[in-house]
Protein backbone atom coordinates (compact mmCIF):
# COMPACT_ATOMS: atom_id res chain seq x y z
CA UNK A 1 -29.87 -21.05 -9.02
CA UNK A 2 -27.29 -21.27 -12.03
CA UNK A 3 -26.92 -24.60 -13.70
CA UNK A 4 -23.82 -25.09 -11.91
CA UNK A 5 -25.55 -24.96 -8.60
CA UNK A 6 -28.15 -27.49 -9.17
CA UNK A 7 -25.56 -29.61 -11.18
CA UNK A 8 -23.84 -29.47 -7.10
CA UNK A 9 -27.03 -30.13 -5.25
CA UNK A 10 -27.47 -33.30 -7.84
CA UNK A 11 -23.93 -34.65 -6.38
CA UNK A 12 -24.94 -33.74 -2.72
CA UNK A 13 -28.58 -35.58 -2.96
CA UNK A 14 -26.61 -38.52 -4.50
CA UNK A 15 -23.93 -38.49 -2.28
CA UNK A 16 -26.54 -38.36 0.76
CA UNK A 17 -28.88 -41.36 -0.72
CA UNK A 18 -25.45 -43.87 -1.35
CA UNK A 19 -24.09 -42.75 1.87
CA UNK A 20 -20.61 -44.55 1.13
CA UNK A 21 -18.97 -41.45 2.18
CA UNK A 22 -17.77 -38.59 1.03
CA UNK A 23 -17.54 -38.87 -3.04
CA UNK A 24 -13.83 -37.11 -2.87
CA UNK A 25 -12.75 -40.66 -1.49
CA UNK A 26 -14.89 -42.96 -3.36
CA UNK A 27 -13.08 -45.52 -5.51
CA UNK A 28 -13.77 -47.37 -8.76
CA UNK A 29 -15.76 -49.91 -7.07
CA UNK A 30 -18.09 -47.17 -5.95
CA UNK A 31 -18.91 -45.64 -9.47
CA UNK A 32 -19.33 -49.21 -10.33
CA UNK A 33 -21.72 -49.72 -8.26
CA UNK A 34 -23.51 -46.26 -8.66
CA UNK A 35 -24.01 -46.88 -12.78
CA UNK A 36 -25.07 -50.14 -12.11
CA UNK A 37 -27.79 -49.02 -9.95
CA UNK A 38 -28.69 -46.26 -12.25
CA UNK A 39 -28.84 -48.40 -14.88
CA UNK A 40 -31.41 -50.79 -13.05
CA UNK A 41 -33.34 -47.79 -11.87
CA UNK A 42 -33.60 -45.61 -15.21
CA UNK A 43 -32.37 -48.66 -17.72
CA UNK A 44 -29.58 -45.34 -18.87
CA UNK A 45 -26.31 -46.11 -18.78
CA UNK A 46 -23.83 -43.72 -17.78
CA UNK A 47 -20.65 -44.69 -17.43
CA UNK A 48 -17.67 -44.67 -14.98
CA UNK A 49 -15.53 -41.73 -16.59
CA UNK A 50 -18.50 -39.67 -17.11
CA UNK A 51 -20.08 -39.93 -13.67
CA UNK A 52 -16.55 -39.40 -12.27
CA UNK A 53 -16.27 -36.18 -14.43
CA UNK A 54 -19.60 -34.63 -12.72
CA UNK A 55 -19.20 -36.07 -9.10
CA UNK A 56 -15.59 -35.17 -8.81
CA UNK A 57 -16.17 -31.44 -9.70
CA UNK A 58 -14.98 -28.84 -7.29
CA UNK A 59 -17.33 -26.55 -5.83
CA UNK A 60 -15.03 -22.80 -6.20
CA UNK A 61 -13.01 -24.06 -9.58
CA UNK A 62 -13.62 -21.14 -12.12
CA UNK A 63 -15.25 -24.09 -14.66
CA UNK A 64 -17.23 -27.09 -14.73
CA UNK A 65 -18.63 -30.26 -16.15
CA UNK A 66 -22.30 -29.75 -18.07
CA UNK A 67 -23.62 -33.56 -19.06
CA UNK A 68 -26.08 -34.23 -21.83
CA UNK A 69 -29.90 -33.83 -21.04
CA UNK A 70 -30.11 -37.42 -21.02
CA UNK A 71 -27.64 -38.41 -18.71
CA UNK A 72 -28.93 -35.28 -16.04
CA UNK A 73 -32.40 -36.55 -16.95
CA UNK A 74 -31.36 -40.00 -15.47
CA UNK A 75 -29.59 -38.80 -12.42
CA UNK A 76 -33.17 -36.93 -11.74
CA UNK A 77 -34.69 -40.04 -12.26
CA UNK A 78 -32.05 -41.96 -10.23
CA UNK A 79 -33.24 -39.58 -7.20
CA UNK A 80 -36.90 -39.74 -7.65
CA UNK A 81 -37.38 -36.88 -9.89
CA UNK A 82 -39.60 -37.43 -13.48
CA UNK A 83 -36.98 -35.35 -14.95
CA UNK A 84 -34.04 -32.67 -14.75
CA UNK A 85 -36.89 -29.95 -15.33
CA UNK A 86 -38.68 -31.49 -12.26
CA UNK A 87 -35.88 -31.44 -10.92
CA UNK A 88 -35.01 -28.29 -11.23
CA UNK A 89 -38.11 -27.32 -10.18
CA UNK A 90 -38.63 -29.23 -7.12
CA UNK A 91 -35.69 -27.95 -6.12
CA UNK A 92 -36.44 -24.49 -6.68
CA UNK A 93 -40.00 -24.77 -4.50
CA UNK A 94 -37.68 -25.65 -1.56
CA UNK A 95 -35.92 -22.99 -1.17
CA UNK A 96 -38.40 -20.20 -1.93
CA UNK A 97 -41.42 -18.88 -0.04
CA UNK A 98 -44.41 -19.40 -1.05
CA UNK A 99 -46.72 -16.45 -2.42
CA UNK A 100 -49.78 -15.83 -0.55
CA UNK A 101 -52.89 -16.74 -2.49
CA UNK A 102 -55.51 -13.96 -2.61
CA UNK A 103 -59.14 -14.60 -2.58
CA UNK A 104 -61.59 -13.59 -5.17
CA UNK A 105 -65.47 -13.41 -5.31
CA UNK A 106 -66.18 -15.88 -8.46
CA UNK A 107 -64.75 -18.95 -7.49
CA UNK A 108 -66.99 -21.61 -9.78
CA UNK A 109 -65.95 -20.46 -13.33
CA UNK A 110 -61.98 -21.06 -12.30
CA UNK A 111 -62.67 -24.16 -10.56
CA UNK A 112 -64.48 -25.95 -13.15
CA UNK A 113 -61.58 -25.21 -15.65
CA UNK A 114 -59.43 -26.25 -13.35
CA UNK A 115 -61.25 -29.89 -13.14
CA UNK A 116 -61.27 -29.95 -16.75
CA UNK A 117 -57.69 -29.63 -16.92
CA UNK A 118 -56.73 -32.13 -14.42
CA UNK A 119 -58.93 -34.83 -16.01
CA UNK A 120 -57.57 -33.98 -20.28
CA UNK A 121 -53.63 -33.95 -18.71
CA UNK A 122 -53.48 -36.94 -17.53
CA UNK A 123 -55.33 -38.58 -20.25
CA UNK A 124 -52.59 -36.77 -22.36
CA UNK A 125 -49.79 -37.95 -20.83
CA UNK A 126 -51.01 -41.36 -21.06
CA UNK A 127 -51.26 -41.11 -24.85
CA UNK A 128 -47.65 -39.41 -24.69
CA UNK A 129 -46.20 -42.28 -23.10
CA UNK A 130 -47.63 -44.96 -24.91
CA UNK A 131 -46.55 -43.39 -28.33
CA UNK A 132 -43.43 -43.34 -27.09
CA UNK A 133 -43.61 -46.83 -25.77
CA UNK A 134 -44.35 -48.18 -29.32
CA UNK A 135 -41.79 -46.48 -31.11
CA UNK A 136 -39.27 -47.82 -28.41
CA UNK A 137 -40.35 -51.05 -28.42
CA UNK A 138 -40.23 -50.80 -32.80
CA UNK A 139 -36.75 -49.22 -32.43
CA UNK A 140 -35.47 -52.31 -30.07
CA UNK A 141 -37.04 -54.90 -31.94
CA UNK A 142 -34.75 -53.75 -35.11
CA UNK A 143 -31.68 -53.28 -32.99
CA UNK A 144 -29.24 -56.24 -33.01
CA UNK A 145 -26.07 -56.95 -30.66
CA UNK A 146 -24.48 -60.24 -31.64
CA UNK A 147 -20.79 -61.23 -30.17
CA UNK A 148 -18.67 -64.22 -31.04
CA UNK A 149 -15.38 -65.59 -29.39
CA UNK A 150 -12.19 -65.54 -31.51
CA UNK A 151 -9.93 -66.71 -29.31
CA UNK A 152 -10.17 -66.67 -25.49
CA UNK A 153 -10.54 -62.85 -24.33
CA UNK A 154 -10.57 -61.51 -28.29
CA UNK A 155 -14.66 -60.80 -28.72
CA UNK A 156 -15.79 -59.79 -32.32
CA UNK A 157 -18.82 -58.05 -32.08
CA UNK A 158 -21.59 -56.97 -34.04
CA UNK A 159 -24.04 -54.52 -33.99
CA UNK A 160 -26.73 -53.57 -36.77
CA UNK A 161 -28.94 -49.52 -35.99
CA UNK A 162 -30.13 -49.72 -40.02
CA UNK A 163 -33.89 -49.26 -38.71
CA UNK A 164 -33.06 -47.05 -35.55
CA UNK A 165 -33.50 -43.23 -35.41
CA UNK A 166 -30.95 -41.68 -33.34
CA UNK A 167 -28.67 -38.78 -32.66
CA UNK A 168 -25.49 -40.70 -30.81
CA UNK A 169 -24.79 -44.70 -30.55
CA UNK A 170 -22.65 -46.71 -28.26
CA UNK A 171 -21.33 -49.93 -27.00
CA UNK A 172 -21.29 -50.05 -23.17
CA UNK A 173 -18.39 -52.51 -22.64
CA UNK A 174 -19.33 -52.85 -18.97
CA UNK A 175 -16.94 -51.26 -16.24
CA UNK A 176 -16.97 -47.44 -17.66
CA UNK A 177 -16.00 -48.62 -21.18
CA UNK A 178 -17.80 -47.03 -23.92
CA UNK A 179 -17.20 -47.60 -27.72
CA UNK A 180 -18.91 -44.87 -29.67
CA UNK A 181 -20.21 -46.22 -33.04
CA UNK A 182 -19.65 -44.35 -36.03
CA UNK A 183 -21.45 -46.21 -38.62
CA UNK A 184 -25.02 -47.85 -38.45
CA UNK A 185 -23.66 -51.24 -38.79
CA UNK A 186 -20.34 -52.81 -38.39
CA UNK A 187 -18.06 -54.94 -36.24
CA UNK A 188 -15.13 -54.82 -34.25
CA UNK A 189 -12.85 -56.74 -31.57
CA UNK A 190 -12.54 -55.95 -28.35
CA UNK A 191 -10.01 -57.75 -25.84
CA UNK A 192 -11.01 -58.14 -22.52
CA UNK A 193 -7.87 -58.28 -20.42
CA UNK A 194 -9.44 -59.92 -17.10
CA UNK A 195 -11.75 -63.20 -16.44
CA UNK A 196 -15.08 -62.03 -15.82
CA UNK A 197 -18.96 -62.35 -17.15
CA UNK A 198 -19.00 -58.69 -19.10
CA UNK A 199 -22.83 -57.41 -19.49
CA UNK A 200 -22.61 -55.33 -23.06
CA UNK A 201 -25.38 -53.08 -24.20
CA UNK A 202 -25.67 -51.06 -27.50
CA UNK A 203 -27.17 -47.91 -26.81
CA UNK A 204 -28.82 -45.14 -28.93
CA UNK A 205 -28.68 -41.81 -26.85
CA UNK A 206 -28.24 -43.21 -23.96
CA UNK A 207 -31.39 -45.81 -24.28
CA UNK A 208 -30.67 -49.52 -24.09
CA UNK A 209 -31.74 -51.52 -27.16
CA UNK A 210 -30.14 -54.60 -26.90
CA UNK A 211 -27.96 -56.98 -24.49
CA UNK A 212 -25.62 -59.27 -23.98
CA UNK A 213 -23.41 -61.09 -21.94
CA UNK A 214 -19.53 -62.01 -22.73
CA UNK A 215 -17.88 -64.50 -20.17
CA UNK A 216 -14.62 -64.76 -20.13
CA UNK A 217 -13.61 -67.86 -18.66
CA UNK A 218 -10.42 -68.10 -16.25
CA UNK A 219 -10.08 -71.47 -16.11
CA UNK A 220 -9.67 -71.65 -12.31
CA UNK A 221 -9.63 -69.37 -9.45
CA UNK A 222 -7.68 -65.89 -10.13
CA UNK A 223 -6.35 -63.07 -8.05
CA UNK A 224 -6.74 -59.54 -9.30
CA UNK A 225 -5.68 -56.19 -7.02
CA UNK A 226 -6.96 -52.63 -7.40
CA UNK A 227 -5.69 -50.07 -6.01
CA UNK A 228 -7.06 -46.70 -7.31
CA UNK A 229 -7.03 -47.07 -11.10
CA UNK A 230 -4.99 -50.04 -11.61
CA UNK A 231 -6.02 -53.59 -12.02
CA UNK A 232 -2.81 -55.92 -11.99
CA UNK A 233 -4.39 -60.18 -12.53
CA UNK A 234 -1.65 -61.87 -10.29
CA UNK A 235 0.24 -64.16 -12.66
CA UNK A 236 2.43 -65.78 -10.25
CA UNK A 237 -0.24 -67.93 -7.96
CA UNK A 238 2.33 -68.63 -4.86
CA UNK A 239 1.22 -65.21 -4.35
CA UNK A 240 -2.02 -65.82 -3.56
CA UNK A 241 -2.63 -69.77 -3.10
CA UNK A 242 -0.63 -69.64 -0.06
CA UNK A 243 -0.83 -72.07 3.30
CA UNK A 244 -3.78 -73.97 1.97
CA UNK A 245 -6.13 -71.16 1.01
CA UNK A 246 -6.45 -68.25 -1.18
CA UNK A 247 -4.50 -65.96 0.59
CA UNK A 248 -2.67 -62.92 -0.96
CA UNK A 249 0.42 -62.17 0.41
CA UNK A 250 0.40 -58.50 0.78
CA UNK A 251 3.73 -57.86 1.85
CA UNK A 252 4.40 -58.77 -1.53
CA UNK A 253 2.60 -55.87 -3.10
CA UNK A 254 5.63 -54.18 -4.42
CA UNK A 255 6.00 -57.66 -6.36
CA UNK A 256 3.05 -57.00 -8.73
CA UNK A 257 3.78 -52.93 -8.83
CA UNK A 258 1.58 -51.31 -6.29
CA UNK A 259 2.30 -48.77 -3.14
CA UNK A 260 2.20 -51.03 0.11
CA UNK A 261 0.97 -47.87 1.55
CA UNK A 262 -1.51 -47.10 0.13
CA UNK A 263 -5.20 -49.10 0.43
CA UNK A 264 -6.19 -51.56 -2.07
CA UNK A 265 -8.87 -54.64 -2.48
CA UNK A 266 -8.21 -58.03 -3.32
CA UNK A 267 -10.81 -59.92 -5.88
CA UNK A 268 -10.63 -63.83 -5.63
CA UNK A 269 -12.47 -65.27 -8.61
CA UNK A 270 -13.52 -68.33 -10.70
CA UNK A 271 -15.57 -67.53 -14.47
CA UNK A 272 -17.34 -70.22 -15.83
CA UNK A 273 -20.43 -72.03 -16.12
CA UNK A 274 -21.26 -73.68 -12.62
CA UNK A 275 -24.45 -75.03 -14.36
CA UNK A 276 -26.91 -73.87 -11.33
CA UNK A 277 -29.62 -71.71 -10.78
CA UNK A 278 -28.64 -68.53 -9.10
CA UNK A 279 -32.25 -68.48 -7.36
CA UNK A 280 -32.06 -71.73 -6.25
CA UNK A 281 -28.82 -72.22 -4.44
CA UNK A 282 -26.56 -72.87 -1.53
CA UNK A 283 -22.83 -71.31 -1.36
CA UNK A 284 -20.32 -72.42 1.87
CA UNK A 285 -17.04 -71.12 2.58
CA UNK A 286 -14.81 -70.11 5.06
CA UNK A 287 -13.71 -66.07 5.48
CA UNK A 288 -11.46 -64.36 7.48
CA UNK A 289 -9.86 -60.96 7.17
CA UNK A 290 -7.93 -59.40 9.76
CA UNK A 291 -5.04 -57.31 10.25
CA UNK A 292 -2.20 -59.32 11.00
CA UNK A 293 -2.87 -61.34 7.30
CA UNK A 294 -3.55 -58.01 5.38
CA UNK A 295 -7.19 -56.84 6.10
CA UNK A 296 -7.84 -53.30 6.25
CA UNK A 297 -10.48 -50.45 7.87
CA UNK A 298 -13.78 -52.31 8.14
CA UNK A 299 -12.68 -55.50 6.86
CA UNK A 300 -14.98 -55.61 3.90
CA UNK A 301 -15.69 -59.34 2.81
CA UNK A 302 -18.18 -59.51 -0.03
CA UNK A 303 -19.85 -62.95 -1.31
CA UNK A 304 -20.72 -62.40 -4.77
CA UNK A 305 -22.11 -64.69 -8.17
CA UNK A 306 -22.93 -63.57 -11.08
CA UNK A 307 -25.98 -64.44 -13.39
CA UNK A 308 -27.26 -63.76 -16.47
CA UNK A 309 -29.58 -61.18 -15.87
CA UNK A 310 -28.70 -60.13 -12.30
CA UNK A 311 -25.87 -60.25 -9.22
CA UNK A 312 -26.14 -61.65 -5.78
CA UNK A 313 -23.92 -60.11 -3.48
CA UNK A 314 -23.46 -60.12 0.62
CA UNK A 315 -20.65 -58.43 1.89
CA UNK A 316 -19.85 -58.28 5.66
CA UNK A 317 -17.98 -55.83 8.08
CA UNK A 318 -16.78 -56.03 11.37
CA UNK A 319 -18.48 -54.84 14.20
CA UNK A 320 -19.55 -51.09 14.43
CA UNK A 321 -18.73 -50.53 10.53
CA UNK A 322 -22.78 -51.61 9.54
CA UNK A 323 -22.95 -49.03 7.45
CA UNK A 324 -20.36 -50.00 5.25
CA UNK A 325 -22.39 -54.10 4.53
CA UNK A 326 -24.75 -54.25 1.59
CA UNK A 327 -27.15 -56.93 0.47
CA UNK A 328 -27.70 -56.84 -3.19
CA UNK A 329 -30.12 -59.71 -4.83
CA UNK A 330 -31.66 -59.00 -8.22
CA UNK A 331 -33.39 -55.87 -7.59
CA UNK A 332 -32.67 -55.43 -4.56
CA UNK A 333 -29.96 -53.03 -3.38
CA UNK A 334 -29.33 -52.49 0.32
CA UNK A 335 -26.78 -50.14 2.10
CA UNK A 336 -26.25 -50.17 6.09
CA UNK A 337 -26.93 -46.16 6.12
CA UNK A 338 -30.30 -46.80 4.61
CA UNK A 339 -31.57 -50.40 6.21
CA UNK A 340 -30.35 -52.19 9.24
CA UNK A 341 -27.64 -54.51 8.45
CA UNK A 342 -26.40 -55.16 11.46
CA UNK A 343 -26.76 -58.66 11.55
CA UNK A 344 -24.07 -58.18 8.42
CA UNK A 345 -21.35 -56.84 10.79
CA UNK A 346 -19.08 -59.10 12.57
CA UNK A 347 -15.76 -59.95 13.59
CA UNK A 348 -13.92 -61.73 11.18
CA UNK A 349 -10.35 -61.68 12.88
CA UNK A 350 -10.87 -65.42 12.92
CA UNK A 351 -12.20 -68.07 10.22
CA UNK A 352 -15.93 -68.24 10.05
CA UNK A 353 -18.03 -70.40 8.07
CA UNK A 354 -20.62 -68.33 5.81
CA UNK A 355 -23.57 -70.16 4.67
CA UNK A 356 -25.82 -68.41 1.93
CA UNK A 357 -28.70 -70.26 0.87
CA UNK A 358 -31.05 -68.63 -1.82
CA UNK A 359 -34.56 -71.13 -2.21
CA UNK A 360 -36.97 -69.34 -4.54
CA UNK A 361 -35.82 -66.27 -4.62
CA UNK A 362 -35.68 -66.28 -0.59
CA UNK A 363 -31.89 -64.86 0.82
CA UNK A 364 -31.05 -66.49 4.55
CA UNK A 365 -27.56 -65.97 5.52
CA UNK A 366 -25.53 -68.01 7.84
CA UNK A 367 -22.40 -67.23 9.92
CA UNK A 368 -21.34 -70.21 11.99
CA UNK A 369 -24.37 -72.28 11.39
CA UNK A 370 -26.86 -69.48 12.84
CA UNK A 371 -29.30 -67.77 10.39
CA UNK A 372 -28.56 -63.54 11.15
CA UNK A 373 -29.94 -62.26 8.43
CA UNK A 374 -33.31 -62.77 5.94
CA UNK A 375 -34.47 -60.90 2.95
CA UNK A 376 -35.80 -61.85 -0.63
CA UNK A 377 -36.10 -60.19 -3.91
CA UNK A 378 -38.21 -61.24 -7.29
CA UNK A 379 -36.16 -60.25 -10.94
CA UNK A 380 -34.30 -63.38 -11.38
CA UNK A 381 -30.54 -64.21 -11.17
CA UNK A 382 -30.32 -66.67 -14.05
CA UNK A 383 -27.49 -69.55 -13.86
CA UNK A 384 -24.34 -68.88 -12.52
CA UNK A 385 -21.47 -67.26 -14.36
CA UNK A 386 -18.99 -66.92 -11.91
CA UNK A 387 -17.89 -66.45 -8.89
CA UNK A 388 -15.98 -63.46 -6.68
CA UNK A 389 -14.78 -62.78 -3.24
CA UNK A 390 -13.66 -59.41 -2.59
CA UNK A 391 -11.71 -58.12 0.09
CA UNK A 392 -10.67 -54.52 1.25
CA UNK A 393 -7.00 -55.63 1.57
CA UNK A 394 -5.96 -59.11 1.46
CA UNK A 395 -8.28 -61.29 3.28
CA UNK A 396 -8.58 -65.50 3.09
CA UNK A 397 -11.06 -68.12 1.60
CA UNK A 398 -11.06 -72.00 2.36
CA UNK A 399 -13.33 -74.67 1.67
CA UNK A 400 -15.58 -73.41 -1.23
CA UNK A 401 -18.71 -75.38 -1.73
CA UNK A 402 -21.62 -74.85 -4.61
CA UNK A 403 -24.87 -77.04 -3.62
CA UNK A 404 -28.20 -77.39 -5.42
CA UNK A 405 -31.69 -77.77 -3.66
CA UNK A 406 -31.31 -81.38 -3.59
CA UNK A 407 -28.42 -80.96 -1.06
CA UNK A 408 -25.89 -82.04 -3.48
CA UNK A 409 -22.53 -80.63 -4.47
CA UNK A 410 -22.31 -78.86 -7.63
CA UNK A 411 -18.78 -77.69 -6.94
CA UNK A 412 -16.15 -77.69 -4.33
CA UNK A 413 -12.75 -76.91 -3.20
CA UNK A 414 -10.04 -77.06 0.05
CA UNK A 415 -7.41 -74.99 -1.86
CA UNK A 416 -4.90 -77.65 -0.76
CA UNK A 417 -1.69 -76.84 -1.56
């Protein structure tokens, strides 16, 4: 196989362990989603443009897209492979025969080499990897990401590679934004045009060295719409804080400059400090998304907050569409394709009260007042950053409640008009 070919059966294998469809349709969300989950597999970040650039290739076009070694080495990894050699390899011993082994008289002489060899490798490899361990761990010691608000949105940041050895550096500004760095030290500003809690890494060819988050407050629940590339944060809030609830108004898409045609997902979301422990929570609120008030396909309603260090995330489908739900908790990523979800999927045509309590690191969601589904993870969330309720078309929330462990109410609201 050419490089092209096995740069194709990388896209298929990935596009068969996601299962969210065929990749031609796939949306922002879903490289999103995909680099975040390479990232906690491989701790590489690649980033929305460039994975687009390699998934969306067509097969019979005369050229194609060739990554760097680093980012194919992380896909490998990202599918269970120790690199894009092994990859390759692997590959390769599927689809070929293999040669008959002849015997020989004088077996002892080869076999005790061989036993020799397979105890100095791996003693080898060992040494390899913890070489390379401790010059990582020197290299990320001397790296240093500091950020500091200007004015709301404006970030300055700083970054400082003096003692680092590297070919190629970069800021990951979360969300497929890279900023390629030029000098070994510096600073710039960066404005971040929507409320959210931004996770920014510097990276040195491709390797995270250092972290941090920038939230960017919103001072009260927002509304922002995607549909395919575009982002529009819904100034005018009649549009959305409608008949007691958060409710976009999506016969009103034209208003904010998108096709009514054409599909699109509606974001619901509050940045700030809730002053909680994401493992130690409960969240209440009522969801419905249907047709007749905007909903669309599936229905997808996701629950999300984020932390510090991590996300926790249920989203729910109507009935029949399990593959579509996902439970994601630290660690933990789920897909309906891969684990059963069904207790995930249900109709939502009318209000329903979602309980999700996390105790310890223990998930148990509630629809109605009935536990459906169970499930628990161990890296830990961190306090709450904010909030986000996400929506394939418009879909409604009411009656948003934060509680602690002690039963008592962190934050809450009716939406009242």
């Amino acid at each position: 196989m050419d490089n092209r070919s096995y740069i194709l059966r990388c896209i298929a294998l990935i596009e068969q362990k996601v299962d969210w469809g065929k990749t031609q349709d796939w949306v922002d969300y879903d490289f999103k989603n995909l680099s975040d989950q390479i990232f906690e597999s491989t701790k590489v970040s690649i980033s929305i443009r460039t994975l687009k650039r390699i998934i969306r290739q067509v097969p019979d076009a005369e050229g194609y897209y060739e990554p760097q070694m680093a980012t194919k080495n992380a896909l490998a990894l990202y599918l269970g492979f120790r690199t894009w050699a092994d990859f390759k390899r692997s590959d390769a011993i599927e689809n070929r025969e293999q040669p008959e082994v002849l015997s020989t008289g004088n077996k002892s002489e080869p076999a005790r080499r061989f036993s020799f060899l397979n105890w100095l490798l791996p003693v080898i490899i060992v040494l390899l990897c913890i070489t390379a361990y401790l010059v990582w761990k020197s290299q990320r010691a001397s790296a240093e990401l500091t950020i500091k608000t200007i004015v709301p949105n404006n970030i300055a940041i700083r970054y400082d590679l003096k003692a680092t050895r590297y070919n190629s550096a970069a800021i990951d500004l979360d969300y497929g934004l890279f900023r390629p760095l030029v000098t070994r030290k510096g600073e710039f500003t960066y404005f971040f045009k929507l409320p959210d809690n931004y996770r920014l890494k510097l990276l040195a060819d491709g390797i995270v060295l250092a972290a941090q988050n920038v939230q960017v407050v919103s001072n009260g629940w927002k509304c922002v719409v995607q549909q395919g590339q575009k982002e529009v944060l819904v100034g005018d809030t009649s549009l959305f804080h409608y008949k007691g609830a958060l409710s976009f108004r999506s016969d009103r898409l034209s208003n904010i400059g998108l096709d009514p045609v054409e599909d699109y997902w509606t974001d619901y979301r509050n940045i700030k400090d809730f002053n909680i422990d994401g493992d130690n929570l409960i969240i209440e609120l009522d969801i419905r998304n249907d047709p007749e008030n905007g909903g669309i396909d599936c229905f997808d309603s996701s629950v999300e907050y984020l932390g510090e260090f991590k996300t926790g995330r249920v989203k729910l489908v109507k009935p029949k569409c399990a593959q579509f739900a996902s439970f994601d908790f630290g660690e933990i990523h789920y897909n309906g394709n891969f684990h059963d979800l069904s207790p995930l999927s249900i109709d939502l045509s009318k209000w329903k009260k979602v309980r999700i309590e996390v105790i310890n690191k223990r998930v148990n969601v509630f629809i109605d007042g009935k536990s459906v589904y169970k499930n628990r993870y161990h890296e830990p969330i961190g306090n709450v950053k904010g909030i986000k309720c996400k929506f394939k078309g418009a879909g409604e929330i009411d009656n948003f409640r934060l509680l602690n462990m002690n039963r008592e109410v962190v934050y809450e609201t009716s939406f009242d008009e």
